[in-house]
PDB file of N, CA and C in Angstrom:
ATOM      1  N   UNK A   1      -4.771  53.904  78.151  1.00  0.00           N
ATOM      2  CA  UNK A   1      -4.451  52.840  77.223  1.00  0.00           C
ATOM      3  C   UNK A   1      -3.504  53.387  76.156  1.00  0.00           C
ATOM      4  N   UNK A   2      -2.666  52.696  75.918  1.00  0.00           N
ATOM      5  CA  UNK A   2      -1.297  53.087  75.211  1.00  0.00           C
ATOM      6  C   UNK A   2      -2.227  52.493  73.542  1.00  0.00           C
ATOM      7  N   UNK A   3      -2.548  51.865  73.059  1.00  0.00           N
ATOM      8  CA  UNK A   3      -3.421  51.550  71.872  1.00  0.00           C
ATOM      9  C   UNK A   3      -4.074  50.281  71.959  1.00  0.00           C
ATOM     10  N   UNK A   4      -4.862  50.505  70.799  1.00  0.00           N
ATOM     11  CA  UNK A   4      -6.148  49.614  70.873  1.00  0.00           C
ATOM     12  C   UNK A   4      -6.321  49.613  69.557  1.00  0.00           C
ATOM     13  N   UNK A   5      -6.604  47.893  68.438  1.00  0.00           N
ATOM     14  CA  UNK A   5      -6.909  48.229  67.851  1.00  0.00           C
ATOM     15  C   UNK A   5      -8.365  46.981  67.733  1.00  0.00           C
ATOM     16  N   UNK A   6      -8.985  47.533  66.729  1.00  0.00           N
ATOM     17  CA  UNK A   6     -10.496  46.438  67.022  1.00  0.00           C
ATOM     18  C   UNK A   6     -10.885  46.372  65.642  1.00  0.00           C
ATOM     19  N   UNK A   7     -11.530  45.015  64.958  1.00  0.00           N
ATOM     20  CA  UNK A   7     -11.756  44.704  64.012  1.00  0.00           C
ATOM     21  C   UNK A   7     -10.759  45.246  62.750  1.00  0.00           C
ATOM     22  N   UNK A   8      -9.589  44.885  62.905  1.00  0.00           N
ATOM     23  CA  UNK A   8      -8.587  45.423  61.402  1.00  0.00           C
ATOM     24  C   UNK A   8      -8.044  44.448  60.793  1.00  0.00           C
ATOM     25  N   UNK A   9      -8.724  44.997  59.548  1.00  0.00           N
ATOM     26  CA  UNK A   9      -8.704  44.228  58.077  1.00  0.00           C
ATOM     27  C   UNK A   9      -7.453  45.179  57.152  1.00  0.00           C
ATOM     28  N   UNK A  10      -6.669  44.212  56.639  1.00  0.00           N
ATOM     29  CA  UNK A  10      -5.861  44.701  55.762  1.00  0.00           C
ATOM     30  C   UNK A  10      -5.954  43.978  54.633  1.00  0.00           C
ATOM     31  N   UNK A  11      -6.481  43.847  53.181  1.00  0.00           N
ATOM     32  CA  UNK A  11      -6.265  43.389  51.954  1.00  0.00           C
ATOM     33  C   UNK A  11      -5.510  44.129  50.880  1.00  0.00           C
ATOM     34  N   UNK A  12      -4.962  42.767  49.921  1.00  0.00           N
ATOM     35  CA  UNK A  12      -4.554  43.325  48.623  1.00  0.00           C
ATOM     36  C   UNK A  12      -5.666  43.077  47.821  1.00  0.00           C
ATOM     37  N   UNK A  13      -6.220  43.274  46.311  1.00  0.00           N
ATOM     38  CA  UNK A  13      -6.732  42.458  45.282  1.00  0.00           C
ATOM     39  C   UNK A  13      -5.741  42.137  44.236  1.00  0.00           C
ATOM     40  N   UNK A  14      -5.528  40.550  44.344  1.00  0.00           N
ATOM     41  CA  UNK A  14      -4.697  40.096  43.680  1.00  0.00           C
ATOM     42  C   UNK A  14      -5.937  38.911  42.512  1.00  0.00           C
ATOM     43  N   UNK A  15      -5.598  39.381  41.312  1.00  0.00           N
ATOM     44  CA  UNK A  15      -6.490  38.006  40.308  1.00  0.00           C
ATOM     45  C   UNK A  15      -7.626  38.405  40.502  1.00  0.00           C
ATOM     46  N   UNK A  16      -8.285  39.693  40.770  1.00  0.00           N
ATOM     47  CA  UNK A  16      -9.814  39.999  41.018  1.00  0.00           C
ATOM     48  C   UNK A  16      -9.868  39.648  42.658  1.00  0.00           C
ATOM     49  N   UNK A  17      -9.267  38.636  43.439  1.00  0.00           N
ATOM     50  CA  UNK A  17      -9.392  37.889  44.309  1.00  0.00           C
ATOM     51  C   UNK A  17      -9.031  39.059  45.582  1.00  0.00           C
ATOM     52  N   UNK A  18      -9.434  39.351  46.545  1.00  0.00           N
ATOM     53  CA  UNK A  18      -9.166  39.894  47.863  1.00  0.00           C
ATOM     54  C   UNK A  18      -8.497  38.363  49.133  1.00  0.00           C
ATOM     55  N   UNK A  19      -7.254  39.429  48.825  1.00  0.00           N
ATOM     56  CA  UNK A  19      -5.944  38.488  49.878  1.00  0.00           C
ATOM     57  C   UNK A  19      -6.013  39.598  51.569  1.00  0.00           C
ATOM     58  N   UNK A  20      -6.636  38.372  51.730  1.00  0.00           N
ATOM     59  CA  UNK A  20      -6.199  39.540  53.492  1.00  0.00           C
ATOM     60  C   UNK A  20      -4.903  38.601  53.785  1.00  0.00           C
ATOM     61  N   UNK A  21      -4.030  40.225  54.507  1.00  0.00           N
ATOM     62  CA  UNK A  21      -2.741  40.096  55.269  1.00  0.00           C
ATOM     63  C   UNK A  21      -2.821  40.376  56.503  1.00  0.00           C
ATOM     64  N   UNK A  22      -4.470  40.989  57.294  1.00  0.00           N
ATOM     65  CA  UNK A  22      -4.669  40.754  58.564  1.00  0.00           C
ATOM     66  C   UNK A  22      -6.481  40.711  58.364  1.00  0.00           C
ATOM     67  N   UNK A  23      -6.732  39.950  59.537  1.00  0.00           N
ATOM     68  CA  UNK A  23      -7.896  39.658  59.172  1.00  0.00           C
ATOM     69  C   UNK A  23      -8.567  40.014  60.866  1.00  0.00           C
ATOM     70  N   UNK A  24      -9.408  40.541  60.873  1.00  0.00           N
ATOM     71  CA  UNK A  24     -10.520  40.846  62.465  1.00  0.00           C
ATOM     72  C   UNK A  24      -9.291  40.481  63.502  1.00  0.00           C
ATOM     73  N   UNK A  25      -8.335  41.788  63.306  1.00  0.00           N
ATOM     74  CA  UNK A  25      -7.167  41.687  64.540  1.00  0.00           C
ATOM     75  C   UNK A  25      -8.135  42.339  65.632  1.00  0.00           C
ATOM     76  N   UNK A  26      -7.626  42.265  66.653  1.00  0.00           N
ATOM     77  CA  UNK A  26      -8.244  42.953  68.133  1.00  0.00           C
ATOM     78  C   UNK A  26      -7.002  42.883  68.664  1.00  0.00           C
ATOM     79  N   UNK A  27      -6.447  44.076  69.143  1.00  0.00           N
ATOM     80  CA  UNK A  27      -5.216  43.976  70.158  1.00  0.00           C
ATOM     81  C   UNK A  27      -5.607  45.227  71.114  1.00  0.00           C
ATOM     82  N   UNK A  28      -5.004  45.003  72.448  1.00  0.00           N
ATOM     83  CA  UNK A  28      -4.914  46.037  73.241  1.00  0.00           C
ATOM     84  C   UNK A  28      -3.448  45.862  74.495  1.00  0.00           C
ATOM     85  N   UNK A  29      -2.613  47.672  74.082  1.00  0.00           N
ATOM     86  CA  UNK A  29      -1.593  47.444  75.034  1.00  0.00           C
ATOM     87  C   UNK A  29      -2.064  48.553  76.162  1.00  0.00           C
ATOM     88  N   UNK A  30      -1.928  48.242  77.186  1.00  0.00           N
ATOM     89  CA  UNK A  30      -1.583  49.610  77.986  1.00  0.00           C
ATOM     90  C   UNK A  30      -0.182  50.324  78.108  1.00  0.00           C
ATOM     91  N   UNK A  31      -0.313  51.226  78.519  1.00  0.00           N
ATOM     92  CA  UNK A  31       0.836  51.952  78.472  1.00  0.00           C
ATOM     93  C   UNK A  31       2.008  51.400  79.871  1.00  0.00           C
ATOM     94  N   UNK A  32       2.966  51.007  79.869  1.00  0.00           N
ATOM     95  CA  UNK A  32       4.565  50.469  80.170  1.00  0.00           C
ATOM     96  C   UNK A  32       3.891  48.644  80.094  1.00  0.00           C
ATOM     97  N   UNK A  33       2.899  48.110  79.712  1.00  0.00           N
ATOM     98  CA  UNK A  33       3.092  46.909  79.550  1.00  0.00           C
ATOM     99  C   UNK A  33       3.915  46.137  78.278  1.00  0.00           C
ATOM    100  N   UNK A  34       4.450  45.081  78.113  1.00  0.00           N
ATOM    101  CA  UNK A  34       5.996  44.707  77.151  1.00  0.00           C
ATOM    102  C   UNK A  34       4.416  43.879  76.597  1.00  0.00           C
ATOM    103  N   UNK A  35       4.929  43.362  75.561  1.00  0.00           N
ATOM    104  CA  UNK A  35       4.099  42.396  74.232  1.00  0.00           C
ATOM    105  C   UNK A  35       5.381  41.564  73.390  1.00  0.00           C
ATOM    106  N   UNK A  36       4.953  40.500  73.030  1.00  0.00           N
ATOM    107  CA  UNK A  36       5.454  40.017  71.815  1.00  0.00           C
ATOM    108  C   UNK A  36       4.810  39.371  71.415  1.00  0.00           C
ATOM    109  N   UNK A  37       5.031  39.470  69.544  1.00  0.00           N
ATOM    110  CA  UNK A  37       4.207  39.569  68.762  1.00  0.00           C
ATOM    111  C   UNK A  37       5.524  38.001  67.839  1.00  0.00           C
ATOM    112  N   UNK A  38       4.627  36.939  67.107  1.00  0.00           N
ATOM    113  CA  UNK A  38       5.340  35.702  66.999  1.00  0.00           C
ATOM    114  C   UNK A  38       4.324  35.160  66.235  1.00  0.00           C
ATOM    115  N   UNK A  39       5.133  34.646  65.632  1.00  0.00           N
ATOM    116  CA  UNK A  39       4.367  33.808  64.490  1.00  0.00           C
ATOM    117  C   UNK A  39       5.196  33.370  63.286  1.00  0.00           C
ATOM    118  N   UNK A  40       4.932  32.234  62.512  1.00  0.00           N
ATOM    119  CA  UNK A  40       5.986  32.123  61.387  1.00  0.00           C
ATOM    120  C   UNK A  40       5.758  33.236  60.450  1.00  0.00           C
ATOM    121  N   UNK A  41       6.639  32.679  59.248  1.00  0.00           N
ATOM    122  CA  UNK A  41       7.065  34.018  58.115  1.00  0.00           C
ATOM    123  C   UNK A  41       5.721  33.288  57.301  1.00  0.00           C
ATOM    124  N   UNK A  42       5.396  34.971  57.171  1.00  0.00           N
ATOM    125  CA  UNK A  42       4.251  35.393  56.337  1.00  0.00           C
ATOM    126  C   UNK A  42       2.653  35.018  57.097  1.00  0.00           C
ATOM    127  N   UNK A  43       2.686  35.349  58.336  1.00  0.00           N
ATOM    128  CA  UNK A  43       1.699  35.249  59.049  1.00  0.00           C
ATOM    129  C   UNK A  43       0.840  36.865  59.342  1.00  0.00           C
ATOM    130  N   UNK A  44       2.277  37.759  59.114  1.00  0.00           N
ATOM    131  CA  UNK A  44       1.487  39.072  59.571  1.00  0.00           C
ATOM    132  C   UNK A  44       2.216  40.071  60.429  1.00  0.00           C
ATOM    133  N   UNK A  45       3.057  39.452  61.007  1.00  0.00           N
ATOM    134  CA  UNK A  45       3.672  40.209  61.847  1.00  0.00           C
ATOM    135  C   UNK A  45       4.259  41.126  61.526  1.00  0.00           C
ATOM    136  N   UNK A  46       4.897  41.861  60.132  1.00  0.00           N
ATOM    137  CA  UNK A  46       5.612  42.364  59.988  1.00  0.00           C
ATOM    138  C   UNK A  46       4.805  43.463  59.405  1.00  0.00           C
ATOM    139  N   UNK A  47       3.178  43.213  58.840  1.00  0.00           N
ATOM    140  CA  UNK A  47       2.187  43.767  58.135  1.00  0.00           C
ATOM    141  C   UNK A  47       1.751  44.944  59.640  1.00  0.00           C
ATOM    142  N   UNK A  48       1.276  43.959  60.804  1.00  0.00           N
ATOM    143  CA  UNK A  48       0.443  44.255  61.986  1.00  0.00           C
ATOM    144  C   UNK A  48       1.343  45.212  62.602  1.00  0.00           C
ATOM    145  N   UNK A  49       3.008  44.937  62.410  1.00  0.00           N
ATOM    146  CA  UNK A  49       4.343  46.130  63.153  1.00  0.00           C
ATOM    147  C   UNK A  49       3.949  47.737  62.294  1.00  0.00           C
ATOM    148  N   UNK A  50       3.355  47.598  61.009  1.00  0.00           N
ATOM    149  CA  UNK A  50       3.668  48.359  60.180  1.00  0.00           C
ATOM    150  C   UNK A  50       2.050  49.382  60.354  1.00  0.00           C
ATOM    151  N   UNK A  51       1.595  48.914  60.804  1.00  0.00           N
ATOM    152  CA  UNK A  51      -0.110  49.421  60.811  1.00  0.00           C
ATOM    153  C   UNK A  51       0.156  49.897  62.399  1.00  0.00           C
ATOM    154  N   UNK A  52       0.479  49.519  63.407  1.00  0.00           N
ATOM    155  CA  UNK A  52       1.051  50.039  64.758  1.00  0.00           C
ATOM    156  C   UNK A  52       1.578  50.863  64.645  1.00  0.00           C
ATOM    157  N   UNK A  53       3.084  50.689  63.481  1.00  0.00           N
ATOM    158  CA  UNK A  53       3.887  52.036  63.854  1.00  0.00           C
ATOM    159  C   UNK A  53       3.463  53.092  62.841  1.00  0.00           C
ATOM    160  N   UNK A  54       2.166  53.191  62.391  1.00  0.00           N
ATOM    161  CA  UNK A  54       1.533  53.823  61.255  1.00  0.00           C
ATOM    162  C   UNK A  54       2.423  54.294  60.102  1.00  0.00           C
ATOM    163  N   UNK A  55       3.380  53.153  59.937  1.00  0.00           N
ATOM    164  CA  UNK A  55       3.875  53.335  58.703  1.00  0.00           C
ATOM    165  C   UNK A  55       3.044  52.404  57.428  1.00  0.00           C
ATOM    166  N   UNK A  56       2.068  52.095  57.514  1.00  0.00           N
ATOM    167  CA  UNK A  56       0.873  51.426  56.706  1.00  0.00           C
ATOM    168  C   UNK A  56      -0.295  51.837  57.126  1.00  0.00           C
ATOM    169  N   UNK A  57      -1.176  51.928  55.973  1.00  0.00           N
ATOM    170  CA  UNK A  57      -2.402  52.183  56.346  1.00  0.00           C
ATOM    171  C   UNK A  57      -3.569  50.762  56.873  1.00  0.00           C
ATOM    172  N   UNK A  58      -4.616  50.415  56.655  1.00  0.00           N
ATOM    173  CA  UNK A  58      -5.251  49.203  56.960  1.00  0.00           C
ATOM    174  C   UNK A  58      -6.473  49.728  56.057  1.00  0.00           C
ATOM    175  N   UNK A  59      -7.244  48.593  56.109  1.00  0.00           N
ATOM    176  CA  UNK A  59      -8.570  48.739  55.019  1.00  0.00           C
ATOM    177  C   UNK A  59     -10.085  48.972  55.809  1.00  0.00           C
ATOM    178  N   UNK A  60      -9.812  48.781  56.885  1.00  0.00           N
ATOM    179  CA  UNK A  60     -11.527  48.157  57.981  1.00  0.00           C
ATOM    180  C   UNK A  60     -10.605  48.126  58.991  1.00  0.00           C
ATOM    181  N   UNK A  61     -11.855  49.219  59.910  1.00  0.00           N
ATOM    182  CA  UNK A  61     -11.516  48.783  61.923  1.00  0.00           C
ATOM    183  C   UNK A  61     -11.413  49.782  62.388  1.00  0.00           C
ATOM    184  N   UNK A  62     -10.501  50.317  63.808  1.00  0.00           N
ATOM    185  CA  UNK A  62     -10.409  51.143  64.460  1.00  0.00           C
ATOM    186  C   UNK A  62      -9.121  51.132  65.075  1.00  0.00           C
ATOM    187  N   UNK A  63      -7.989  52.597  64.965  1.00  0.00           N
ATOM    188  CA  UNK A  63      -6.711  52.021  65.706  1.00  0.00           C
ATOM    189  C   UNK A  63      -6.852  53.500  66.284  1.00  0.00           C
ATOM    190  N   UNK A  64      -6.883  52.904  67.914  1.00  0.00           N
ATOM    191  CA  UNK A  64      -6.839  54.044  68.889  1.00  0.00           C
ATOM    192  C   UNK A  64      -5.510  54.293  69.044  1.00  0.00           C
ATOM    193  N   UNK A  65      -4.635  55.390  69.790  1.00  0.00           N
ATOM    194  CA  UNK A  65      -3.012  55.366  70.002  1.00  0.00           C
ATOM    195  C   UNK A  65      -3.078  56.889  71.070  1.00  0.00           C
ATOM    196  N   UNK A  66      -2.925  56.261  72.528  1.00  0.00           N
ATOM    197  CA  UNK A  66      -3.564  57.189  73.579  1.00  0.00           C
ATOM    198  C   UNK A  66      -4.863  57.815  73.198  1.00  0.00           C
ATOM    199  N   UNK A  67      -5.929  56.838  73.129  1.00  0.00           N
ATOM    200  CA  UNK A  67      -7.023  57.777  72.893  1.00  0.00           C
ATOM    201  C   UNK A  67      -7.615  58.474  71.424  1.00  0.00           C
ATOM    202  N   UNK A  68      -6.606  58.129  71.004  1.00  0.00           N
ATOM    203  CA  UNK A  68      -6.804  59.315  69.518  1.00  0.00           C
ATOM    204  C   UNK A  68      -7.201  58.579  68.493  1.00  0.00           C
ATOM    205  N   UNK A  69      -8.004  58.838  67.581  1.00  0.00           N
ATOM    206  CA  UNK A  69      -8.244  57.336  66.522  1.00  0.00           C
ATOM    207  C   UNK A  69      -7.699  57.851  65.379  1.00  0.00           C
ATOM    208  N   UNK A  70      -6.424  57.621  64.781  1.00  0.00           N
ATOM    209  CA  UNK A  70      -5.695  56.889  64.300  1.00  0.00           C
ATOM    210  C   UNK A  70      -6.210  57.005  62.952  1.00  0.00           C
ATOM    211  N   UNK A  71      -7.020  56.494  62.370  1.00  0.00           N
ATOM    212  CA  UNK A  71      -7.851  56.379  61.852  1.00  0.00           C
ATOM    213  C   UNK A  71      -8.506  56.847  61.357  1.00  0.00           C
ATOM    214  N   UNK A  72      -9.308  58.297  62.050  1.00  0.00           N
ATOM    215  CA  UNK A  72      -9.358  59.445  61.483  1.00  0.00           C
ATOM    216  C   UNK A  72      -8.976  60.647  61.343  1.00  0.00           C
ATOM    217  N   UNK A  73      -7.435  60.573  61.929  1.00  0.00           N
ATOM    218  CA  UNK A  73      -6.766  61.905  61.816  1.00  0.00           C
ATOM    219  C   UNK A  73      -5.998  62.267  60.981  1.00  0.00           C
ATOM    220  N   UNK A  74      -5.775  63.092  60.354  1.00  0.00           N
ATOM    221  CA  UNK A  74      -5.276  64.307  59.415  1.00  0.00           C
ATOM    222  C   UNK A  74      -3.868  63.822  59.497  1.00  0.00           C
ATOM    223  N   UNK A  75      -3.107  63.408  57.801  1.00  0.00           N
ATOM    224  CA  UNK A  75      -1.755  63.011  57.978  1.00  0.00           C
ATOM    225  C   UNK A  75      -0.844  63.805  58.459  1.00  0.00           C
ATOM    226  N   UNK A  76      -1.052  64.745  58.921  1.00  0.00           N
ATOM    227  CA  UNK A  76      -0.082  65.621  59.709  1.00  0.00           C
ATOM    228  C   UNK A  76      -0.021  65.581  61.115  1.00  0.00           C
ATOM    229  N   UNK A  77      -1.022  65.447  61.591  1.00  0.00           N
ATOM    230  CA  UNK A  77      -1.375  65.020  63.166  1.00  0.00           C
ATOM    231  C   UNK A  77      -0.915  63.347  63.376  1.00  0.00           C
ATOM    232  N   UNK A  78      -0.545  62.244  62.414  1.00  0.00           N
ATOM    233  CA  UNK A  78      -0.521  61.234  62.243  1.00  0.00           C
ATOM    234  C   UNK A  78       1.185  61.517  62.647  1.00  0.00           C
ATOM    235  N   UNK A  79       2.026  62.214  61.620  1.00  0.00           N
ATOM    236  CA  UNK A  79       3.079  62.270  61.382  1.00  0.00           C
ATOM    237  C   UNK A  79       3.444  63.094  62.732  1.00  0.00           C
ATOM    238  N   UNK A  80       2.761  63.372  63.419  1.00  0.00           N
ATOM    239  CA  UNK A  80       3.143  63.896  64.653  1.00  0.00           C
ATOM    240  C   UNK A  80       3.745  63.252  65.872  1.00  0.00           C
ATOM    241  N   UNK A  81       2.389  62.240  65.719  1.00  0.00           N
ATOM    242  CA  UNK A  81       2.106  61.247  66.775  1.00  0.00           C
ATOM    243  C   UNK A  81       3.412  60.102  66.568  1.00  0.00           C
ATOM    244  N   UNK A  82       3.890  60.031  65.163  1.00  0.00           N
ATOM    245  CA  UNK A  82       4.983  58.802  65.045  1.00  0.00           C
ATOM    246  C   UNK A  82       6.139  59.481  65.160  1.00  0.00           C
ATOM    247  N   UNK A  83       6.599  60.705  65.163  1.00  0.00           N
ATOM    248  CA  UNK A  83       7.981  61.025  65.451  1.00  0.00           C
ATOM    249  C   UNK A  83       7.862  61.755  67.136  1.00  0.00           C
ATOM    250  N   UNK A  84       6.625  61.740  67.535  1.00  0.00           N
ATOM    251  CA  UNK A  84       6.485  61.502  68.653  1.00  0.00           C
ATOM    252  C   UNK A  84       7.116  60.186  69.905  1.00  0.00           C
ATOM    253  N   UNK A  85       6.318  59.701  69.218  1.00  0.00           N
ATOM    254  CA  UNK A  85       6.075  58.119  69.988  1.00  0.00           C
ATOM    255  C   UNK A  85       6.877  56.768  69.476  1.00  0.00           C
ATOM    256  N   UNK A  86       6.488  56.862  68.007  1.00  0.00           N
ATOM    257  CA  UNK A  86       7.360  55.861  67.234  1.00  0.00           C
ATOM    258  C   UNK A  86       8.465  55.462  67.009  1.00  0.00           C
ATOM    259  N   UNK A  87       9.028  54.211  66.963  1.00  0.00           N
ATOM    260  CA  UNK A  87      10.766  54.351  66.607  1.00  0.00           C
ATOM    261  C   UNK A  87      10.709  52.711  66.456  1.00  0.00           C
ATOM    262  N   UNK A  88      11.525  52.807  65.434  1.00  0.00           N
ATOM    263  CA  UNK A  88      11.680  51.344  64.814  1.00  0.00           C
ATOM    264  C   UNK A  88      12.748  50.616  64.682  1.00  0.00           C
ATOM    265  N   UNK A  89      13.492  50.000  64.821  1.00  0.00           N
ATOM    266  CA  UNK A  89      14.841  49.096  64.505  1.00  0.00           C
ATOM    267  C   UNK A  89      14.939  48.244  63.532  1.00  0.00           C
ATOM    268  N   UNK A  90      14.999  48.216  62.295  1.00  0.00           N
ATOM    269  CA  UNK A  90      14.169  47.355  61.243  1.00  0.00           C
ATOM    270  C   UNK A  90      15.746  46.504  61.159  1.00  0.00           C
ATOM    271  N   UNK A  91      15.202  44.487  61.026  1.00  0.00           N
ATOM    272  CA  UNK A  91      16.301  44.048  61.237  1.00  0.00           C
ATOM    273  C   UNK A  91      17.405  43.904  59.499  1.00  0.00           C
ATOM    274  N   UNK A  92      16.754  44.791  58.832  1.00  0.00           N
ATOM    275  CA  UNK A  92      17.470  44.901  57.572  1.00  0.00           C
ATOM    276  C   UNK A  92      17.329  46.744  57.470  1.00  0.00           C
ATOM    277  N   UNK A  93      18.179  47.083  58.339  1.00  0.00           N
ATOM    278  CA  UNK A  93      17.953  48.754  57.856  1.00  0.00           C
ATOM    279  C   UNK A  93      18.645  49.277  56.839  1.00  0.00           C
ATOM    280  N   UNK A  94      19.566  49.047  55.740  1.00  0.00           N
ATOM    281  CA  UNK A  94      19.686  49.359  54.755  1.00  0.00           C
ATOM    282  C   UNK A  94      20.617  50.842  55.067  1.00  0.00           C
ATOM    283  N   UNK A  95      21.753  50.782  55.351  1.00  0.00           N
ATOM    284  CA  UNK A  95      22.367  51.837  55.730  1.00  0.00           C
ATOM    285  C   UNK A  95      23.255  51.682  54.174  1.00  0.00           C
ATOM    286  N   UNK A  96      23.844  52.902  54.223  1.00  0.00           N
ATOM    287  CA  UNK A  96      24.738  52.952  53.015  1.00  0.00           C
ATOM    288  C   UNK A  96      26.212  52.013  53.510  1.00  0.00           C
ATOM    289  N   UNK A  97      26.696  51.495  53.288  1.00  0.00           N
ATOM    290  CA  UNK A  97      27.813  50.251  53.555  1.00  0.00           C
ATOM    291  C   UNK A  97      29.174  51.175  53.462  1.00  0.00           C
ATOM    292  N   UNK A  98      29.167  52.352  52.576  1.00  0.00           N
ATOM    293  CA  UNK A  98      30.559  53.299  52.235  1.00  0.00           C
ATOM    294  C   UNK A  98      30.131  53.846  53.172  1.00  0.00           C
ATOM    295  N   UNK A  99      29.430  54.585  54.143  1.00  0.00           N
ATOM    296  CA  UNK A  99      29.659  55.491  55.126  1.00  0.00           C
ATOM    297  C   UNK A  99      29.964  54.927  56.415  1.00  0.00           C
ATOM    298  N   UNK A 100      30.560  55.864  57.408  1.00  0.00           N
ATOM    299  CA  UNK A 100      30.492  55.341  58.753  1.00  0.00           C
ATOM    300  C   UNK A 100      29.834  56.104  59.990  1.00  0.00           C
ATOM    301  N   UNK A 101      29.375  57.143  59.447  1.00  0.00           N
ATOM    302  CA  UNK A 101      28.662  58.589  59.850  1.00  0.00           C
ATOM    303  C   UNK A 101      27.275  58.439  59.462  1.00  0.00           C
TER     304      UNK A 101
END
């Protein structure tokens, strides 16, 4: 299994108030199966991309990634696994506009 994640909760506290931005997700990919992920703006998708490509943390749950939980490993073993595996195309990447290099 390429990842798995089960019961993940992501909140802010905004006004005393707890805002979830994902709420009891469950996803599972295997490894060479394709996904897409859809929904309108401000549903999550961009929260749920960011907790996958462990460039966010989450609050509650379990995120497996081949086996490994995610979850409880050491930010160095984390930072392993994403310049490993990870790679992102962000559709606002923010390049410097004066360079061409």
């Amino acid at each position: 299994m390429l990842l798995e994640l089960k019961k993940i909760y992501k909140w802010v506290n905004s006004g005393g108030n707890r805002v979830f931005l994902l709420k009891d997700v469950d996803l599972t990919v295997e490894e060479g199966e394709f996904i897409s992920i859809m929904g309108p703006s401000g549903s999550g998708k961009s929260t749920l991309l960011n907790v996958i490509g462990m460039l966010d943390d989450f609050n509650e749950g379990e995120y497996n990634f081949f086996n490994e939980p995610v979850h409880q490993l050491k930010e160095k073993h984390r930072a392993n696994l994403y310049k490993e595996y990870i790679g992102f195309v962000f559709q606002a990447y923010h390049l410097i506009d004066e360079l061409t290099v």
